[in-house]
N, C-alpha and C. Protein backbone atom coordinates (compact mmCIF):
# COMPACT_ATOMS: atom_id res chain seq x y z
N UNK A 1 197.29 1.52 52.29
CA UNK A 1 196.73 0.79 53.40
C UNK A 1 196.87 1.64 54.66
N UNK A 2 195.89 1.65 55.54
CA UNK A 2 195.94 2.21 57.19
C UNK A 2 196.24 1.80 58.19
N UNK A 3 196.79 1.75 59.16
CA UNK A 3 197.02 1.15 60.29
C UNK A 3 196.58 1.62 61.42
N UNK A 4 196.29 0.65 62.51
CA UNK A 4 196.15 1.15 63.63
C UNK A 4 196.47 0.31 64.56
N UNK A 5 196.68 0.59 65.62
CA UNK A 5 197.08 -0.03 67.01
C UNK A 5 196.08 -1.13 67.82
N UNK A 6 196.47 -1.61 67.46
CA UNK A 6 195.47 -3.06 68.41
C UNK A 6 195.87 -3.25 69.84
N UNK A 7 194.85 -2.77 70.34
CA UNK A 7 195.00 -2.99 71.74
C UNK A 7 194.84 -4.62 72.71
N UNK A 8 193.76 -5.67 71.99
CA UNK A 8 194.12 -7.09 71.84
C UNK A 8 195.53 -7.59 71.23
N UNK A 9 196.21 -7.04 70.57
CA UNK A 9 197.63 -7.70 69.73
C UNK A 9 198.82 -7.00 70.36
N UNK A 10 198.47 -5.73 70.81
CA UNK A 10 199.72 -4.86 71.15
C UNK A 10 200.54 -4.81 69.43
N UNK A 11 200.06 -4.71 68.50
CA UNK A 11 200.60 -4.34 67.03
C UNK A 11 199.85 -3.87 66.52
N UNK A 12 200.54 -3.35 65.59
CA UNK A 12 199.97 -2.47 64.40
C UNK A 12 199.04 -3.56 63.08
N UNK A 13 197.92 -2.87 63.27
CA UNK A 13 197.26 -4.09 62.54
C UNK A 13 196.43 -3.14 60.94
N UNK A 14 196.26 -3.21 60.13
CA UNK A 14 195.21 -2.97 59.26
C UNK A 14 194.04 -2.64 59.55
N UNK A 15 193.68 -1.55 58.78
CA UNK A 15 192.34 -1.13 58.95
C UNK A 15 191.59 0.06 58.03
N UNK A 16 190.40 -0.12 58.22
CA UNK A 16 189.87 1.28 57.17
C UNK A 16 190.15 2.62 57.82
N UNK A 17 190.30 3.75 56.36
CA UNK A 17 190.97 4.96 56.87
C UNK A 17 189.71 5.58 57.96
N UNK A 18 189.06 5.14 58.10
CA UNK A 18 188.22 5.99 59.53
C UNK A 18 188.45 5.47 61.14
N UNK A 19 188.56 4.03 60.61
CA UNK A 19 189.10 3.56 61.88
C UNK A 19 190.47 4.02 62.42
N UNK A 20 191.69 4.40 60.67
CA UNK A 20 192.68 4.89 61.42
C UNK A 20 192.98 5.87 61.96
N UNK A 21 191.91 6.83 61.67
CA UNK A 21 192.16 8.39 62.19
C UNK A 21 190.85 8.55 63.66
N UNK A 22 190.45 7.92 63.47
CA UNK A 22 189.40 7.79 65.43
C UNK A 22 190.09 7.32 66.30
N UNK A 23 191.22 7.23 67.21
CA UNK A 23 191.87 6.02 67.42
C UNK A 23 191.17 5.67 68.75
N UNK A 24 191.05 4.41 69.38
CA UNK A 24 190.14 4.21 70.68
C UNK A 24 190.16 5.06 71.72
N UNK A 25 189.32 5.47 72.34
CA UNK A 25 188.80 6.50 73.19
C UNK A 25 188.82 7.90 73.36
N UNK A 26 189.02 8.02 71.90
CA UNK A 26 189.24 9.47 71.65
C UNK A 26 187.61 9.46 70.55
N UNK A 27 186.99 10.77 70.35
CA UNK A 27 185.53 11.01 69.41
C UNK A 27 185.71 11.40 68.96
N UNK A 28 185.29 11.43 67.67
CA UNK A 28 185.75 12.31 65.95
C UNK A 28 185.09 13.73 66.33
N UNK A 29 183.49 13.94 67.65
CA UNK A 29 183.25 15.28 66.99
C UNK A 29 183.80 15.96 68.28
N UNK A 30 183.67 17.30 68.16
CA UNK A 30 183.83 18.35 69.14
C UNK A 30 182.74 18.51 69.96
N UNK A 31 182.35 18.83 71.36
CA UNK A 31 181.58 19.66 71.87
C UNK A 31 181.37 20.67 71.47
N UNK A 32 180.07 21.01 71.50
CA UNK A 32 179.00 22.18 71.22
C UNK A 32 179.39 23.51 72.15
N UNK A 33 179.41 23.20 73.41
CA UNK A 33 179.89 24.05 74.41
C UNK A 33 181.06 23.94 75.52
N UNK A 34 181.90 24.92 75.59
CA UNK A 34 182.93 24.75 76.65
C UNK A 34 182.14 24.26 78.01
N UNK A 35 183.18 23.45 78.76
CA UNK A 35 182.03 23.11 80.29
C UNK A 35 182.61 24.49 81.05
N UNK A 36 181.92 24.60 81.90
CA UNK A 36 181.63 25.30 82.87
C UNK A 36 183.35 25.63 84.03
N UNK A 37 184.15 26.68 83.96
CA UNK A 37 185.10 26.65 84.88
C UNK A 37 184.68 26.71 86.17
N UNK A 38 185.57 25.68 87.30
CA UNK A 38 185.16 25.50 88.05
C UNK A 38 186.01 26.23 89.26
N UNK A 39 187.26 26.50 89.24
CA UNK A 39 188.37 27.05 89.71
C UNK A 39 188.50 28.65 89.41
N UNK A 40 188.64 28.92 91.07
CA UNK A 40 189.23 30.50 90.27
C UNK A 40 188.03 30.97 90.31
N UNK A 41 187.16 30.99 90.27
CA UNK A 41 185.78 31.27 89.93
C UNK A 41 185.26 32.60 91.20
N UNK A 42 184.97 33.96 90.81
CA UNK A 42 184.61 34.40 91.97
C UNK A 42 183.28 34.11 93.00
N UNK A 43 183.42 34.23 94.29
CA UNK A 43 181.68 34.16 94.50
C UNK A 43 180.74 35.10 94.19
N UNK A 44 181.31 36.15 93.83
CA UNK A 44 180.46 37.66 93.69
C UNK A 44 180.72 38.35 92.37
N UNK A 45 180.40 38.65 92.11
CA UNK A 45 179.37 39.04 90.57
C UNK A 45 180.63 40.82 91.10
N UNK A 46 182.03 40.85 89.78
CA UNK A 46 182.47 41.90 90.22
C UNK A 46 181.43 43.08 90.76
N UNK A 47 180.68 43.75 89.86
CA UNK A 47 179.97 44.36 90.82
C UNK A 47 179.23 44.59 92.09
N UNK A 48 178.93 43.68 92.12
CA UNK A 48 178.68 43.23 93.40
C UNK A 48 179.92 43.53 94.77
N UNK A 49 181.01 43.08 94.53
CA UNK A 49 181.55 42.73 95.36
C UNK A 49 182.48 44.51 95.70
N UNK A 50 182.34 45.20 95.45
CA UNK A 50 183.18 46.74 95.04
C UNK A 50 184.72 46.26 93.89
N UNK A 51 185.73 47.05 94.77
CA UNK A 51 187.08 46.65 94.43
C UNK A 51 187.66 45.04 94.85
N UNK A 52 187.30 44.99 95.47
CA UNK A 52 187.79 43.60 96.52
C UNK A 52 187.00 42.27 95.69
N UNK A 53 187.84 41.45 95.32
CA UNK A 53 186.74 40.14 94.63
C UNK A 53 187.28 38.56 95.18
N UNK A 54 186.46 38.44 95.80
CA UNK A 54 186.52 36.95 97.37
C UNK A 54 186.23 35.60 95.73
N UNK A 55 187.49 34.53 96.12
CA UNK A 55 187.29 33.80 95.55
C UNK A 55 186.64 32.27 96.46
N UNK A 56 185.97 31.61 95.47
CA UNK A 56 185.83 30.28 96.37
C UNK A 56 186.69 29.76 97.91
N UNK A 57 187.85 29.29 97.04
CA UNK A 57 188.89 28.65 97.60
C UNK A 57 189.05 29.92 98.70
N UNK A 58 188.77 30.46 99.78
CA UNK A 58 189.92 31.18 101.07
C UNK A 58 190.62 30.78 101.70
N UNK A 59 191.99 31.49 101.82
CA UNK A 59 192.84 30.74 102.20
C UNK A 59 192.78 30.62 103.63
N UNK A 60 192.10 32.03 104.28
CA UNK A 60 192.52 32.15 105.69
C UNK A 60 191.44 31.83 106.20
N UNK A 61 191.72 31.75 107.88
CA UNK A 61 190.32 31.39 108.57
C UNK A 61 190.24 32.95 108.94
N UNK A 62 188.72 33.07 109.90
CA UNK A 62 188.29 33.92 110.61
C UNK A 62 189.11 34.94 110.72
N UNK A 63 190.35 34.14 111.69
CA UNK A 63 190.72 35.36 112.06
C UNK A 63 192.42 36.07 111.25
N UNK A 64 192.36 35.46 110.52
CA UNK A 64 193.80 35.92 109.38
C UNK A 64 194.56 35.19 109.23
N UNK A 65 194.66 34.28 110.53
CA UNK A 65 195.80 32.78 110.11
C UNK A 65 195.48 31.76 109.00
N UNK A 66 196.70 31.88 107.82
CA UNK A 66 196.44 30.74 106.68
C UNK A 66 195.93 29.72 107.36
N UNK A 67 194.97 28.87 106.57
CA UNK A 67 194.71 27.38 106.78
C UNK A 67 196.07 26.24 106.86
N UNK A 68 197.13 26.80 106.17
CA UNK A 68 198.19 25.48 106.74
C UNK A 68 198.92 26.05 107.67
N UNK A 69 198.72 27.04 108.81
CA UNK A 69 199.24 27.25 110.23
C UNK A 69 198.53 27.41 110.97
N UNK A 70 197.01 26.59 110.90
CA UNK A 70 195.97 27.16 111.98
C UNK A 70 196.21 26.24 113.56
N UNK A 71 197.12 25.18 112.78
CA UNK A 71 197.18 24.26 114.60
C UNK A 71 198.25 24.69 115.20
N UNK A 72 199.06 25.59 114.90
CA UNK A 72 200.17 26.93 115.36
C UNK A 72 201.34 25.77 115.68
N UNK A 73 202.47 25.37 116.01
CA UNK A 73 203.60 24.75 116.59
C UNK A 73 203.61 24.14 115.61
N UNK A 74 202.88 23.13 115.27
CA UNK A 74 203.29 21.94 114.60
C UNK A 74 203.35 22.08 113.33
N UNK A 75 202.37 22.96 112.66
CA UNK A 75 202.07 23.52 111.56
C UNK A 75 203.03 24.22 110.74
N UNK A 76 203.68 24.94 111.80
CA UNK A 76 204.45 26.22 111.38
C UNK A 76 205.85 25.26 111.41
N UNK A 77 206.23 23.91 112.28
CA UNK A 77 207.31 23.30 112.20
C UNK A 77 207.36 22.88 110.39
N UNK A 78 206.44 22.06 110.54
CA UNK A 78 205.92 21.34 109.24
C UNK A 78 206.18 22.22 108.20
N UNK A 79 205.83 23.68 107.70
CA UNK A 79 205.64 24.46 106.91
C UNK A 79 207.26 24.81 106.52
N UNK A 80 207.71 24.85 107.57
CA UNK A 80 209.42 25.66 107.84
C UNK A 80 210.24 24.14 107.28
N UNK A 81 210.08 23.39 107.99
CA UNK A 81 210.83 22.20 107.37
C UNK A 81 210.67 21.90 105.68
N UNK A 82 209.19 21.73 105.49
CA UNK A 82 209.52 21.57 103.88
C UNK A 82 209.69 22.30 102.69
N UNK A 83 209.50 23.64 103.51
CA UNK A 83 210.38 24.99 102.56
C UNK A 83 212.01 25.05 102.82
N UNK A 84 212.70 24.58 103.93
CA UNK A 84 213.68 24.25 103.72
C UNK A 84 213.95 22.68 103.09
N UNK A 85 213.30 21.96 102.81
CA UNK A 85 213.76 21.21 102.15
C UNK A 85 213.70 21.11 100.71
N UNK A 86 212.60 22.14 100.36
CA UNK A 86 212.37 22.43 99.22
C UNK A 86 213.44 23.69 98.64
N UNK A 87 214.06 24.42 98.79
CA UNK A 87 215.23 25.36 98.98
C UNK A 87 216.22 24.88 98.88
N UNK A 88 216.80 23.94 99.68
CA UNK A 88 217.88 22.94 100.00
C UNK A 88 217.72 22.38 98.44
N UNK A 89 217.03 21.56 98.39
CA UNK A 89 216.94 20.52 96.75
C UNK A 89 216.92 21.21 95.73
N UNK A 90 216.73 22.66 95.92
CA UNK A 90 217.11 23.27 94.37
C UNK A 90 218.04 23.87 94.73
N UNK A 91 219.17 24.33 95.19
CA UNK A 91 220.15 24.47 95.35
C UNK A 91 221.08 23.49 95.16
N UNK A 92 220.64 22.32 95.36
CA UNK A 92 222.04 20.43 95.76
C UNK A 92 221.80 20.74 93.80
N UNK A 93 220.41 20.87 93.63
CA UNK A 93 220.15 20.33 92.20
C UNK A 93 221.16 21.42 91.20
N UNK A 94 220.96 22.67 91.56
CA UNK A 94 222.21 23.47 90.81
C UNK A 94 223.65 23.64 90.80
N UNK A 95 224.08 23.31 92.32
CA UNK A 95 225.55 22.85 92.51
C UNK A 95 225.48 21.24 91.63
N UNK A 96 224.54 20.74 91.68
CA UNK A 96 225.60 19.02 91.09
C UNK A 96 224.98 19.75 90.02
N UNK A 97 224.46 20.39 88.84
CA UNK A 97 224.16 20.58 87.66
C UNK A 97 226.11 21.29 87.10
N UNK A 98 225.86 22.57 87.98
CA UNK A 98 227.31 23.41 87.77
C UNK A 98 228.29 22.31 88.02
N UNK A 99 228.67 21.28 88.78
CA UNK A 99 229.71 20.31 88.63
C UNK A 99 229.70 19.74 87.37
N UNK A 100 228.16 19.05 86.99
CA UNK A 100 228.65 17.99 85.73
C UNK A 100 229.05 19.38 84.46
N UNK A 101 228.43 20.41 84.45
CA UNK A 101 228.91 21.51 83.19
C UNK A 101 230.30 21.12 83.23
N UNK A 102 231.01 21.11 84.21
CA UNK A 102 232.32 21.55 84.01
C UNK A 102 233.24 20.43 83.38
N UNK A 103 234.55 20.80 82.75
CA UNK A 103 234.83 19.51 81.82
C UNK A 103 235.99 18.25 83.05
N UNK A 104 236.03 17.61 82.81
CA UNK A 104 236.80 16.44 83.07
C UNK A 104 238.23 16.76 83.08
N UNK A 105 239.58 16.40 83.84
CA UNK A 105 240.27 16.49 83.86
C UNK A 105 241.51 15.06 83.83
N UNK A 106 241.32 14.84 81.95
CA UNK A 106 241.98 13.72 81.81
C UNK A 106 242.86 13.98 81.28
């Protein structure tokens, strides 16, 4: 006998072996063709472009400043704070890791 998951019952209910190996919202066949990558993707055809190859996504504006320090003060506060807080938390996270390693003193 087969089973499968009933999504009306929340149990395991009976069923024919095709129903048990399709399970809901998944399709028995494969696509024909990979889709299309969308990321990462250059704009220019390597040749085209010489050595140098410009992707979609740029990070910087015009004039060389990244996009997350272009409003300058606040940006650069913002940026500095959550790399130190991000620094800070993996560090707390390896000191209390190296505490619990160590054994108990009973």
């Amino acid at each position: 006998m087969y089973y499968k998951f009933s999504g009306f019952t929340q149990k395991l209910t009976g069923s024919a072996p095709t129903a048990a190996y399709s399970p809901q919202g998944l399709r028995p066949s494969v696509p024909a063709e990979s889709p299309a990558m969308i990321f990462a993707t250059p704009t220019k055809v390597v040749s085209e472009a010489g050595s140098m190859v410009e992707y979609m996504g740029a990070n910087k504006t015009s004039d060389g400043i990244p996009i997350h320090l272009k409003r300058g003060v606040p940006d650069r506060l913002l940026y500095r704070t959550t790399m130190a807080l991000t620094v800070g938390g993996a560090l707390y996270c390896l000191v209390a890791l190296y505490i619990a390693a160590q054994p108990s003193n009973k």
